[in-house]
Protein backbone atom coordinates (compact mmCIF):
# COMPACT_ATOMS: atom_id res chain seq x y z
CA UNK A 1 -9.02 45.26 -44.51
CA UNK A 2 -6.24 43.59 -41.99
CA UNK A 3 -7.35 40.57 -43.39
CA UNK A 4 -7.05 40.93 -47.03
CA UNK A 5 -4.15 42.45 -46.98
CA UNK A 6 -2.77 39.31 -45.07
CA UNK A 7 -4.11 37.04 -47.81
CA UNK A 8 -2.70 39.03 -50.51
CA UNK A 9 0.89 39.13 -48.89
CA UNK A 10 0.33 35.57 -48.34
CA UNK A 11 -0.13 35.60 -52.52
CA UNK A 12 2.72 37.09 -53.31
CA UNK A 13 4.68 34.81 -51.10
CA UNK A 14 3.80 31.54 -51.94
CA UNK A 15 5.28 32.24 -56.01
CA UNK A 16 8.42 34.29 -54.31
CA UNK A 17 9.59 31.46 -52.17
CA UNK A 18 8.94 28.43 -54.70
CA UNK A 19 11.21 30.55 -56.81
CA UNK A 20 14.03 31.01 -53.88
CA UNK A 21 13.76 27.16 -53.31
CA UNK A 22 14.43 26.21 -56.93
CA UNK A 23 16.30 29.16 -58.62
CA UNK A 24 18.56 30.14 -55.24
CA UNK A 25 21.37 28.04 -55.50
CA UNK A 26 21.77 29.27 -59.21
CA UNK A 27 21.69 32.62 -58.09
CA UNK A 28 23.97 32.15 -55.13
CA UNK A 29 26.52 30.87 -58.23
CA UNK A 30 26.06 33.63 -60.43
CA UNK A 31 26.86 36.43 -57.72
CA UNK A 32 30.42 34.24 -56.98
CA UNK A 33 31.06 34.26 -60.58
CA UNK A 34 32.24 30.49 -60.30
CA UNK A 35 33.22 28.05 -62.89
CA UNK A 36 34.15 25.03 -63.40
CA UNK A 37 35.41 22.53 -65.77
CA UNK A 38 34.68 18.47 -66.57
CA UNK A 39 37.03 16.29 -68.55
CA UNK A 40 37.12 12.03 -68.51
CA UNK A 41 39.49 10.43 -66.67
CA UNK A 42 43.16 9.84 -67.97
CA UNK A 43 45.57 7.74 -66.11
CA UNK A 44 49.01 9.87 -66.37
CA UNK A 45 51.00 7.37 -64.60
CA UNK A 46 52.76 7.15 -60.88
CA UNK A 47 52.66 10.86 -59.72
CA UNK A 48 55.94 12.59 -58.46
CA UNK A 49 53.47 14.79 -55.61
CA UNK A 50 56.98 16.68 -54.03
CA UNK A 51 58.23 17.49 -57.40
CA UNK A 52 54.38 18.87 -58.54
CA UNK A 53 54.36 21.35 -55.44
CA UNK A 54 57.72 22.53 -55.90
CA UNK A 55 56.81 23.55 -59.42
CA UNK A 56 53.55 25.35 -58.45
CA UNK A 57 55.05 27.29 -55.76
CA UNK A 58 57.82 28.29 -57.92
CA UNK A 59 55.01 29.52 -60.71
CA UNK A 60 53.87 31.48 -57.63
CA UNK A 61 50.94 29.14 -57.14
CA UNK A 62 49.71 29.53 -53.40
CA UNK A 63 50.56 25.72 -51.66
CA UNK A 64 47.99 25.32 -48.97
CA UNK A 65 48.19 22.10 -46.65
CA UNK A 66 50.29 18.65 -47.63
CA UNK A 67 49.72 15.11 -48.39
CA UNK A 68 52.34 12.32 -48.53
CA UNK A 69 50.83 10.85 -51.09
CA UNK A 70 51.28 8.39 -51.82
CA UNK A 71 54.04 7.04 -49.66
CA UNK A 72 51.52 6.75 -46.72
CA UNK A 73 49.54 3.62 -48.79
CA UNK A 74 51.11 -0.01 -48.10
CA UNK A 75 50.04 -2.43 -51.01
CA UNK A 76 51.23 -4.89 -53.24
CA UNK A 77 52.43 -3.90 -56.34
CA UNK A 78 50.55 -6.22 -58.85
CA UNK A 79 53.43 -7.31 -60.98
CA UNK A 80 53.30 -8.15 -64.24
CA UNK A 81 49.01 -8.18 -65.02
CA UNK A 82 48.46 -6.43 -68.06
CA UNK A 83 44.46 -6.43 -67.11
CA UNK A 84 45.58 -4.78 -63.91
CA UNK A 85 47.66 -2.06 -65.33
CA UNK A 86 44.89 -1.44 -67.99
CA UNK A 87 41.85 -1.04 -65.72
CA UNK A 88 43.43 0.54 -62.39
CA UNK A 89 46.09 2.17 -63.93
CA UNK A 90 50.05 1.94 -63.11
CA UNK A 91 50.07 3.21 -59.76
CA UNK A 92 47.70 0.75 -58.65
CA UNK A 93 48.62 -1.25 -55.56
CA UNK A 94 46.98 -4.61 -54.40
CA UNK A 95 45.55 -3.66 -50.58
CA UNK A 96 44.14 -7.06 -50.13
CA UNK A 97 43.57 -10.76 -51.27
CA UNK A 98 40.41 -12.57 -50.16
CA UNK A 99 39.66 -16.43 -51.40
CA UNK A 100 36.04 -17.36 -50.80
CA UNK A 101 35.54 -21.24 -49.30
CA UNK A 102 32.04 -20.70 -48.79
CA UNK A 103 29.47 -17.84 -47.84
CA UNK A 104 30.72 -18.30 -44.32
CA UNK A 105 34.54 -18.52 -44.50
CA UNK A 106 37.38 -16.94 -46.07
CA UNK A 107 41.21 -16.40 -46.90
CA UNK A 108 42.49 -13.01 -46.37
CA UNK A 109 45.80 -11.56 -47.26
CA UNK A 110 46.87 -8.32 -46.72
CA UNK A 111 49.88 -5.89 -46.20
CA UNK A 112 50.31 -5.90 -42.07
CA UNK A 113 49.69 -2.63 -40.25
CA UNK A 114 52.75 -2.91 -39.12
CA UNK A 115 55.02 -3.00 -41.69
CA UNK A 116 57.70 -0.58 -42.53
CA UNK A 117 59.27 0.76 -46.04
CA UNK A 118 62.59 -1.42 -44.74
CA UNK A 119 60.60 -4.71 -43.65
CA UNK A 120 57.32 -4.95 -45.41
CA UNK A 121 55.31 -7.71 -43.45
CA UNK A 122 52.09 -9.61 -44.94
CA UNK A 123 49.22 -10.67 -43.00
CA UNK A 124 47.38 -13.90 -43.60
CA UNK A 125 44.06 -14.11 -41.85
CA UNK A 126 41.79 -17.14 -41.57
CA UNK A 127 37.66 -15.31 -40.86
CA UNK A 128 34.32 -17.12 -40.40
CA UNK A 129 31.34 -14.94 -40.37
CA UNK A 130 29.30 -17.65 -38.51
CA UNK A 131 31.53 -17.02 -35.68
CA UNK A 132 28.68 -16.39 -33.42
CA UNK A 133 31.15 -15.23 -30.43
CA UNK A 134 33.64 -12.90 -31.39
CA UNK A 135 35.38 -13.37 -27.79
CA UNK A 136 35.94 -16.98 -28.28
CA UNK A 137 39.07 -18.37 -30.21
CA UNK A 138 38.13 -19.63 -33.62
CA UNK A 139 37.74 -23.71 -33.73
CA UNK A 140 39.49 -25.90 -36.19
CA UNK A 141 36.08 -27.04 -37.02
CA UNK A 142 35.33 -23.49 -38.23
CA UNK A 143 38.38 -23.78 -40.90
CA UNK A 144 38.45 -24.60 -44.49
CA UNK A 145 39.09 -28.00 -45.28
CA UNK A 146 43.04 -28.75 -45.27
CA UNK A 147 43.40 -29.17 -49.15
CA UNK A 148 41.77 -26.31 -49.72
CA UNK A 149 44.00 -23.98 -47.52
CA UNK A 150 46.88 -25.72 -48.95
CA UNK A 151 45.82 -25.09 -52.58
CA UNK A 152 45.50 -21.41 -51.93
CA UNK A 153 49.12 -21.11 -49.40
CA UNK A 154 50.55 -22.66 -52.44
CA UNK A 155 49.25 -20.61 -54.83
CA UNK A 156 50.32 -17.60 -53.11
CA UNK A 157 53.58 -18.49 -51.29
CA UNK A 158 54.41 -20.76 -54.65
CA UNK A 159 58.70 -20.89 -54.53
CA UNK A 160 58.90 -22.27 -51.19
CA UNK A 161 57.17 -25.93 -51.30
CA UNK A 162 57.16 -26.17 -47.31
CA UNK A 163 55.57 -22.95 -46.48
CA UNK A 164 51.53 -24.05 -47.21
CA UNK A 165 52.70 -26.47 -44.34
CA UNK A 166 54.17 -24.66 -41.92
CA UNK A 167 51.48 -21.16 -42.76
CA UNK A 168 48.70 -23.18 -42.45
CA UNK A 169 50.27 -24.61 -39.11
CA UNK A 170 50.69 -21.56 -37.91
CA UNK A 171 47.72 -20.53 -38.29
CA UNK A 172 46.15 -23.32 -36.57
CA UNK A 173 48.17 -22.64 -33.51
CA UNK A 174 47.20 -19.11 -33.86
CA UNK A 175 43.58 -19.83 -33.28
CA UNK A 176 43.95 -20.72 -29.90
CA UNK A 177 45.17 -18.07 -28.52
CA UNK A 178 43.42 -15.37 -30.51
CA UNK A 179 39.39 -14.56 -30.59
CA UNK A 180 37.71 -14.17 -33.60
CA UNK A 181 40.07 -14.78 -36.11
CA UNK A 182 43.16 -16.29 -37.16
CA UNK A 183 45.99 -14.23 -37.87
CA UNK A 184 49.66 -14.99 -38.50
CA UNK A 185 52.36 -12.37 -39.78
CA UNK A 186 54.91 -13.47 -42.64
CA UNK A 187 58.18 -12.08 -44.39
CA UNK A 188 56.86 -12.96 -48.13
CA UNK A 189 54.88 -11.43 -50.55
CA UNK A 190 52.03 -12.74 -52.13
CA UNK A 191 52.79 -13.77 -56.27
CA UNK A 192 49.88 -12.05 -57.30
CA UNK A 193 50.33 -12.78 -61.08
CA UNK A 194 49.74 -16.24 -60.03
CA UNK A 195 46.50 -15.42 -58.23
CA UNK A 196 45.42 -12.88 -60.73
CA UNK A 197 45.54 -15.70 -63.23
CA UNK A 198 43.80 -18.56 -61.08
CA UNK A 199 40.46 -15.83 -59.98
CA UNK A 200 40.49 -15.24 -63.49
CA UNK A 201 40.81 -19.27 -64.80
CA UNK A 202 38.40 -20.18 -61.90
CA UNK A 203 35.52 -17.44 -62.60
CA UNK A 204 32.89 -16.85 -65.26
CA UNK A 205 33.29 -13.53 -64.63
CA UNK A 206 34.24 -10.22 -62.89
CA UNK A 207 32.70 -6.92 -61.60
CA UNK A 208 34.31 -4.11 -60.32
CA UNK A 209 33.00 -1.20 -57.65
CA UNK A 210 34.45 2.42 -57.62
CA UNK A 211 34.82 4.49 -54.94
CA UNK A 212 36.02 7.87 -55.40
CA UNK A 213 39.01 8.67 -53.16
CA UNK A 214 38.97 12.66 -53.81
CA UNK A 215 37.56 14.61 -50.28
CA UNK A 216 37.54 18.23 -49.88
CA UNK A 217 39.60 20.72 -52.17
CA UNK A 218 41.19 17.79 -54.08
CA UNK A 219 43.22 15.52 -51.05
CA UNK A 220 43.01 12.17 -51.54
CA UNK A 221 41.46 10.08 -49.14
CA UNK A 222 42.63 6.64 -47.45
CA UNK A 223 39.19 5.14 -47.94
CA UNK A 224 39.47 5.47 -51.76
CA UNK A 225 39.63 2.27 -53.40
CA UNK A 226 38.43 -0.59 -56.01
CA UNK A 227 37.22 -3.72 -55.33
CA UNK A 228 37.67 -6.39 -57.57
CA UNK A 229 35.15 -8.93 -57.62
CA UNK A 230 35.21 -13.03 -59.44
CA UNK A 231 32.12 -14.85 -59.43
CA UNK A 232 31.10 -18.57 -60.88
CA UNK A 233 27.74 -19.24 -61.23
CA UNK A 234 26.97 -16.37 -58.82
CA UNK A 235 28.81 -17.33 -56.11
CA UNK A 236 31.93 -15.20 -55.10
CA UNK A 237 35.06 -17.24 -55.62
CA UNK A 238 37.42 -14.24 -54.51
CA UNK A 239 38.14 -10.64 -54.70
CA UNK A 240 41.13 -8.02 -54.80
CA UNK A 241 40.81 -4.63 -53.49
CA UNK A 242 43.38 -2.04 -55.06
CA UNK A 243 44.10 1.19 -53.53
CA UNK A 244 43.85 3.87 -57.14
CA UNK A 245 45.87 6.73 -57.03
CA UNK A 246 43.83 9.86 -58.48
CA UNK A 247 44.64 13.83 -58.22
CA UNK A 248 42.89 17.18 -59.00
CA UNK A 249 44.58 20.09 -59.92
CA UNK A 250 42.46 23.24 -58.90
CA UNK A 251 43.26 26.58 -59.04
CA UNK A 252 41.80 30.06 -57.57
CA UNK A 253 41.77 33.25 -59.35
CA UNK A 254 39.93 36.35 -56.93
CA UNK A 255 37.55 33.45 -55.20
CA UNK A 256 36.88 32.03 -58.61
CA UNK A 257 38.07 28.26 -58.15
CA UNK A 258 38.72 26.53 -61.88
């Protein structure tokens, strides 16, 4: 008797828990009474975030934590690109510059750590991946060719005729006394129409990769950004990565989040 009564239980279980395991979560959601709401994406332009929470609290919205956003982002600002300001939105900022030379070696430029709001400093970084010791300065060997770098300090650093010169000097020196890399720190900013236009003139095409910069409840996170990719014949020729500014505006009413 012990025994069918153990089999029977064991019957009524089996349907009861494949119903827990698919149907729970649903339930869970209807007891919280929770909502929520999906609309596309609409860029509304640069975002004032003081001004915002002074508002909310003053409609008696409850402000919980802060974000200096975003003042804490150093980037570029892309200038006059219409195809930027289209696709990224207006708030977009240029976080880095890369120019391919082959699979193995690259041109990076980038806004230095650094930097501050009253002296802005850009990086310019000389990398090869086939750098097999990454304690070992970086050998002139392991460089682009010379016209090369000079075409793309040029194109960068256009006004000042000398600087692909001395930069690419600079760097050279550089090498020798760092490991890895090469790494040199300048007072100019990149022209980035100018190297918008020459990925764009020197590529057969473009794809882009999205990542989503919203963490928990909303705040923006420093990771989110999109990457800008220019291929010819399937080889990368260069890439930009922008940081994107995005926001969420979410609101509680008794637990009920909307």
């Amino acid at each position: 008797m012990n025994k069918q009564k153990a089999i029977l239980i064991l019957i009524l279980l089996i349907p009861l828990l494949f119903v827990l395991y698919f149907f729970g979560p649903f339930l869970i959601y209807a007891l919280f009474d929770s909502s929520w709401y999906y609309s596309e994406e609409v860029d509304i332009g640069p975002l004032d975030y003081s001004s915002v929470l002074t508002k909310a609290e003053k409609a008696d919205y409850e402000i919980e934590g802060s974000w200096p956003w975003p003042g804490n982002f150093s980037g570029f600002e892309p200038g006059d690109v219409p195809e930027v300001r289209e696709n990224f939105g207006s708030a977009a900022l240029v976080q880095n510059i890369r120019f391919n030379y082959n699979e193995n070696s690259e041109l990076t430029v980038f806004v230095c750590e650094d930097g501050t709001e009253a002296g802005t400093r850009t990086c310019i970084a000389i990398s090869n991946f086939s750098h097999s010791d990454p304690e070992s300065p970086l050998q002139l060997s392991e460089f682009p060719d010379d016209p090369w770098m000079l075409e793309k300090l040029g194109l960068l650093f256009g006004p000042d005729e000398k600087a692909p010169e001395k930069y690419l000097e600079a760097l050279k020196k550089a090498a020798q006394n760092q490991t890895l890399d090469a790494e040199i720190q300048v007072n100019e900013s990149p022209d980035f129409p100018a190297v918008y236009a020459y990925l764009t003139e020197s590529s057969d095409g473009s794809d882009s990769s999205y990542n989503s910069g919203l963490g928990f409840y909303g705040y923006p996170s420093i990771s989110s950004d999109t990457k800008e990719v220019f291929l010819k014949n399937g080889n990368q020729v260069g890439s930009v990565r922008y940081f994107v500014p995005e926001a969420r505006v979410v609101t509680y009413d008794k637990g009920t989040d909307t």
